[in-house]
PDB file of N, CA and C in Angstrom:
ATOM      1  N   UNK A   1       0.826  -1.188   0.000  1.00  0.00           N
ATOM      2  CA  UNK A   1       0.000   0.000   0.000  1.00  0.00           C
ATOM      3  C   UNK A   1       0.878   1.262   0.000  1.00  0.00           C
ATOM      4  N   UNK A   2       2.369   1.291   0.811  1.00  0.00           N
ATOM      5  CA  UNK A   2       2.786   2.423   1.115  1.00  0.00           C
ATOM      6  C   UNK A   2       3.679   2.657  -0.509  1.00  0.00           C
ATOM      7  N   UNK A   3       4.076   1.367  -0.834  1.00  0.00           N
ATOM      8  CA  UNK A   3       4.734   1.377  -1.980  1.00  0.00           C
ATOM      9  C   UNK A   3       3.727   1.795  -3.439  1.00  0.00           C
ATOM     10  N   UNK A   4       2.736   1.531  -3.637  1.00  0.00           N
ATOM     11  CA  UNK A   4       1.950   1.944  -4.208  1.00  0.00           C
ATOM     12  C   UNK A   4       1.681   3.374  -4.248  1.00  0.00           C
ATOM     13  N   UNK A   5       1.703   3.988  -3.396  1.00  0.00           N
ATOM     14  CA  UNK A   5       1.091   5.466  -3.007  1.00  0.00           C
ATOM     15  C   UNK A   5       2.905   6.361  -3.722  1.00  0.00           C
ATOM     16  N   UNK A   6       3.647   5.755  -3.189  1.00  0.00           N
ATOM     17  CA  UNK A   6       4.793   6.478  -3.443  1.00  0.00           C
ATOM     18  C   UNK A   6       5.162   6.280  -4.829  1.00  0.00           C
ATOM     19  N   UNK A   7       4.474   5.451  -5.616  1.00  0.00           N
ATOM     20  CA  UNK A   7       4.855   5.296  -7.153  1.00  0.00           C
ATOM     21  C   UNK A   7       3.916   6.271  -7.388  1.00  0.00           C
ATOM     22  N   UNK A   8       2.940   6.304  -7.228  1.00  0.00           N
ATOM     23  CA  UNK A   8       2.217   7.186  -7.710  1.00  0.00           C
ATOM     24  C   UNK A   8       2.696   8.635  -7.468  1.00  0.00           C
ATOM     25  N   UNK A   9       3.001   9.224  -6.637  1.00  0.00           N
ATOM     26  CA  UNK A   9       3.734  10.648  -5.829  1.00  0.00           C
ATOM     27  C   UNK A   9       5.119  10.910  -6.886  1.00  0.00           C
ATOM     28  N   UNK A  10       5.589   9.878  -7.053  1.00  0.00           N
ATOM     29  CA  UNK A  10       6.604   9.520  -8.054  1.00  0.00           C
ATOM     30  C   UNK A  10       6.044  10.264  -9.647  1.00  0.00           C
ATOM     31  N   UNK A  11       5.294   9.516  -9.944  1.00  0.00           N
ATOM     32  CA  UNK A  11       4.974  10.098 -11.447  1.00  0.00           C
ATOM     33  C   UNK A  11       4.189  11.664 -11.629  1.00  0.00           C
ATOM     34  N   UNK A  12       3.385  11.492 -10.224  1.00  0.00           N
ATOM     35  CA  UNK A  12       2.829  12.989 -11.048  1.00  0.00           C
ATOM     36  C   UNK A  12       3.933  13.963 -10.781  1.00  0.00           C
ATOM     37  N   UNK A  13       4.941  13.922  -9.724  1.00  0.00           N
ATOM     38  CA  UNK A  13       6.111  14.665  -9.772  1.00  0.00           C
ATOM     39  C   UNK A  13       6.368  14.959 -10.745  1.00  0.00           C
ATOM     40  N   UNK A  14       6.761  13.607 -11.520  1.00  0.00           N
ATOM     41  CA  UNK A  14       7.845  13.661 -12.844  1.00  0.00           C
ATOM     42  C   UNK A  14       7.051  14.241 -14.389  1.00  0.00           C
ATOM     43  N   UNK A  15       5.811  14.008 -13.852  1.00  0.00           N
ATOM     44  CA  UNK A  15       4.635  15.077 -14.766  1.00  0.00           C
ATOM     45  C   UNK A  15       4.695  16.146 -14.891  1.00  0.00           C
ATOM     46  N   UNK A  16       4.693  16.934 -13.733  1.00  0.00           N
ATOM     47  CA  UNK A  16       4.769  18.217 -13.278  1.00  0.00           C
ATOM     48  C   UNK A  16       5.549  18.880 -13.772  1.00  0.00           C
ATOM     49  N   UNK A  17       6.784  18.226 -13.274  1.00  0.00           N
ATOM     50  CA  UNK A  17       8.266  18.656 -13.710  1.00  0.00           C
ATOM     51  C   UNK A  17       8.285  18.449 -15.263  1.00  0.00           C
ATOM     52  N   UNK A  18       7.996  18.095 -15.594  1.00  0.00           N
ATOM     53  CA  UNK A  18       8.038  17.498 -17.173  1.00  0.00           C
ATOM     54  C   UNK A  18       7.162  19.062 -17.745  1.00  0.00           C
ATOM     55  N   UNK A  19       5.696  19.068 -17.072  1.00  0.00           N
ATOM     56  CA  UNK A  19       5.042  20.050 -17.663  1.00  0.00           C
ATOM     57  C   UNK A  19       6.007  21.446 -17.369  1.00  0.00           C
ATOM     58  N   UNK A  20       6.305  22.212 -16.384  1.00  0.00           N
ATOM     59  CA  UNK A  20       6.933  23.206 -15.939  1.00  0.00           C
ATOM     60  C   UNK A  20       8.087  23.057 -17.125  1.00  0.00           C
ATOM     61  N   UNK A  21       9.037  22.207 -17.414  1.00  0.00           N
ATOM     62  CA  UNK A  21      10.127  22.220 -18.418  1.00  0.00           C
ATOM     63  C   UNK A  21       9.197  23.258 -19.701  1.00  0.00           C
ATOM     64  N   UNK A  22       8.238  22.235 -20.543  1.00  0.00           N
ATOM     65  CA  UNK A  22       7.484  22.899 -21.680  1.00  0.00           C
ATOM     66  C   UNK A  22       7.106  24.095 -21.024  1.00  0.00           C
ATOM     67  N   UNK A  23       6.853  24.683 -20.381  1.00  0.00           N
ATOM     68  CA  UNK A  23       6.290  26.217 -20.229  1.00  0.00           C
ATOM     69  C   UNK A  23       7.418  26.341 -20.138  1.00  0.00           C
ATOM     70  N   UNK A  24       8.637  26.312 -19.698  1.00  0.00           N
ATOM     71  CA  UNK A  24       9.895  27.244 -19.577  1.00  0.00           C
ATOM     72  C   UNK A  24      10.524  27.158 -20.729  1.00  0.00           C
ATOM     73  N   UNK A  25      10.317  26.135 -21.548  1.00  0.00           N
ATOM     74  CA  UNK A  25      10.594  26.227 -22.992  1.00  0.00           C
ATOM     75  C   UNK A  25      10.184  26.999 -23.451  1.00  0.00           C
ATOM     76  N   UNK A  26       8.568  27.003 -23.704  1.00  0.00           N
ATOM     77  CA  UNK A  26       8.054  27.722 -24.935  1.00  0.00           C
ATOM     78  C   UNK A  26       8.206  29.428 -24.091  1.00  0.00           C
ATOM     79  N   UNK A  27       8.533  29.679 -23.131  1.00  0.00           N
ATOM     80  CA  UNK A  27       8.306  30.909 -22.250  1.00  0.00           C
ATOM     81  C   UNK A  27       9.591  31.700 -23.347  1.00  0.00           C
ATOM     82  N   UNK A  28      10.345  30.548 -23.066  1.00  0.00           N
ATOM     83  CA  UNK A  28      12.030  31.423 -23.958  1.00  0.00           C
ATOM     84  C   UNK A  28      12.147  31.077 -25.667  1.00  0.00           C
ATOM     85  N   UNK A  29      11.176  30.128 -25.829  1.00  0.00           N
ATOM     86  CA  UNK A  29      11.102  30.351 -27.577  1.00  0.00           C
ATOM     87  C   UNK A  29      10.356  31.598 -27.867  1.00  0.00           C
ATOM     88  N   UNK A  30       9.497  32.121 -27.128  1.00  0.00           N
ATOM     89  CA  UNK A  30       8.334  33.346 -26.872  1.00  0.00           C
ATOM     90  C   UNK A  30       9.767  34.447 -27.280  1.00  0.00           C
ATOM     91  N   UNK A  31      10.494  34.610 -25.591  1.00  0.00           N
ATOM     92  CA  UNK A  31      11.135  35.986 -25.504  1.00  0.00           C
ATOM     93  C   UNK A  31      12.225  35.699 -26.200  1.00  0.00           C
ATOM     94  N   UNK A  32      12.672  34.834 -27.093  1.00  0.00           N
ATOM     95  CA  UNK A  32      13.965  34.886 -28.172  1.00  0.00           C
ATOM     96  C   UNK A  32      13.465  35.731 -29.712  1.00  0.00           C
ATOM     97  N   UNK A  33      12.320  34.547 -29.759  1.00  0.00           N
ATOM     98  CA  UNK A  33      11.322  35.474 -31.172  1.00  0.00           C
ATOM     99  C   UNK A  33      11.397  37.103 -30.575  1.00  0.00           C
ATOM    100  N   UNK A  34      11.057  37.189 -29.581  1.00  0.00           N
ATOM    101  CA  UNK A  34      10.540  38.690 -29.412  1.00  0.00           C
ATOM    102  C   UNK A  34      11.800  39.902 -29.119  1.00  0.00           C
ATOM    103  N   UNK A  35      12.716  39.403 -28.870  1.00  0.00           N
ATOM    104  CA  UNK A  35      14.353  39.918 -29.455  1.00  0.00           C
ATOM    105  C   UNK A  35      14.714  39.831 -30.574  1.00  0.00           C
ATOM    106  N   UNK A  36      13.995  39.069 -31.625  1.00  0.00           N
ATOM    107  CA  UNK A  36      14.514  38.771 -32.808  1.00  0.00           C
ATOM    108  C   UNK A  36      13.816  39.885 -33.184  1.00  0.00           C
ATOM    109  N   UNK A  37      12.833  39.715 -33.029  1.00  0.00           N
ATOM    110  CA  UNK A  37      11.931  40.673 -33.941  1.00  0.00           C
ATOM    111  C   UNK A  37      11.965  42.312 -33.523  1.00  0.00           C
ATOM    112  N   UNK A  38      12.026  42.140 -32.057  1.00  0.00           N
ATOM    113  CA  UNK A  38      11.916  43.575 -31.695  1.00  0.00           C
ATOM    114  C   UNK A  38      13.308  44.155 -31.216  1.00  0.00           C
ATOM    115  N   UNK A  39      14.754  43.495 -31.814  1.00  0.00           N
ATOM    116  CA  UNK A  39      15.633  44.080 -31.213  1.00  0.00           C
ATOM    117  C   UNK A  39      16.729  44.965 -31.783  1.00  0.00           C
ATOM    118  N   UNK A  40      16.370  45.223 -32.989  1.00  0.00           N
ATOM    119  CA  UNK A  40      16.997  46.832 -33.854  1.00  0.00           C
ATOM    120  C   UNK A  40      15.522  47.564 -32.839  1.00  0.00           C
ATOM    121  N   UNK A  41      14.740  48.065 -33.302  1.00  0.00           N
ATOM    122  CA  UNK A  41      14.196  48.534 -32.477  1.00  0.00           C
ATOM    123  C   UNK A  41      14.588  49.256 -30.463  1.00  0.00           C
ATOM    124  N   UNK A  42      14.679  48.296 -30.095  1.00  0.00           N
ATOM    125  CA  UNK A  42      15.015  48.455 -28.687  1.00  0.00           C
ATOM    126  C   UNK A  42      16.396  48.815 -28.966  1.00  0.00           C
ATOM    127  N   UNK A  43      17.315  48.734 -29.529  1.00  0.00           N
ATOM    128  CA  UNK A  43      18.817  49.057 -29.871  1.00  0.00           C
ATOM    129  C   UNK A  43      19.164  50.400 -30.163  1.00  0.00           C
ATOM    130  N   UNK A  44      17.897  51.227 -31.456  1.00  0.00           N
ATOM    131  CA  UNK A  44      18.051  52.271 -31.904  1.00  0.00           C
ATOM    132  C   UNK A  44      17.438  52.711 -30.316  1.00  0.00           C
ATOM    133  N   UNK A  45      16.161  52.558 -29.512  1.00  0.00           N
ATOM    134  CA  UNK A  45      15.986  53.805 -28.513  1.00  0.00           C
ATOM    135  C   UNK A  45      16.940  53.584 -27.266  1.00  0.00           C
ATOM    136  N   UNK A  46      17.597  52.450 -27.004  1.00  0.00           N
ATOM    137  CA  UNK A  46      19.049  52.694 -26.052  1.00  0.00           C
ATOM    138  C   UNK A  46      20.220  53.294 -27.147  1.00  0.00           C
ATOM    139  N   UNK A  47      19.854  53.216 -27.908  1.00  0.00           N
ATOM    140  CA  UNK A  47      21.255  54.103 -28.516  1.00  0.00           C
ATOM    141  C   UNK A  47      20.949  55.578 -28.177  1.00  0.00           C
ATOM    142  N   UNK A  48      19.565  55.847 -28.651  1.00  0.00           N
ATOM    143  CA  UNK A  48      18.832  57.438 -28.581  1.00  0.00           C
ATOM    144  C   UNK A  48      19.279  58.077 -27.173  1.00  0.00           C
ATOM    145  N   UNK A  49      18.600  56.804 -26.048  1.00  0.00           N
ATOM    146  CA  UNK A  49      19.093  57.052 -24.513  1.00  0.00           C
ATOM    147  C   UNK A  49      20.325  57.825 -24.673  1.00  0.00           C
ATOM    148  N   UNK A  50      20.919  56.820 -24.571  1.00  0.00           N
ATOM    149  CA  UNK A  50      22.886  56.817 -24.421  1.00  0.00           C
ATOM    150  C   UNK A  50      23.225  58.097 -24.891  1.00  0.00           C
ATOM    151  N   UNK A  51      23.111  58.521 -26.321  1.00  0.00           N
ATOM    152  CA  UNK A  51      23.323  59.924 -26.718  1.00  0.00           C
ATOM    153  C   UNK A  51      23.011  60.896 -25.986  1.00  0.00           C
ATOM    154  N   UNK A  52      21.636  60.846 -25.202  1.00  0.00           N
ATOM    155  CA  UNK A  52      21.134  61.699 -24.641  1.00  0.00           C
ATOM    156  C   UNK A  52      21.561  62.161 -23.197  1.00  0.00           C
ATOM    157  N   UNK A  53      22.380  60.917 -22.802  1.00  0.00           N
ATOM    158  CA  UNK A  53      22.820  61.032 -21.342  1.00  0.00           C
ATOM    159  C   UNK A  53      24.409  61.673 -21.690  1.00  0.00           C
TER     160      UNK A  53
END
């Protein structure tokens, strides 16, 4: 019974953890695209900054 319960405690762990990995994946395939795309952009207004300081 006790061994039973702990296999089980066992997998949805390794579920969990498994799921949390894919969100931290797709979290940084998200903010890589969004440097790709938006990062001349953000470059030219820290450049603008920088001049300005």
């Amino acid at each position: 019974m006790v061994r039973s319960f702990l296999s089980r405690m066992r997998d949805e762990r390794g579920q969990g953890l498994a799921e949390y990995a894919l969100i931290l994946a797709l979290i940084a395939i998200i903010a890589i695209a969004a440097l790709v795309f938006l990062g001349t952009q953000v470059s030219s207004i820290l450049s603008t900054i920088g001049a300005a300081i």
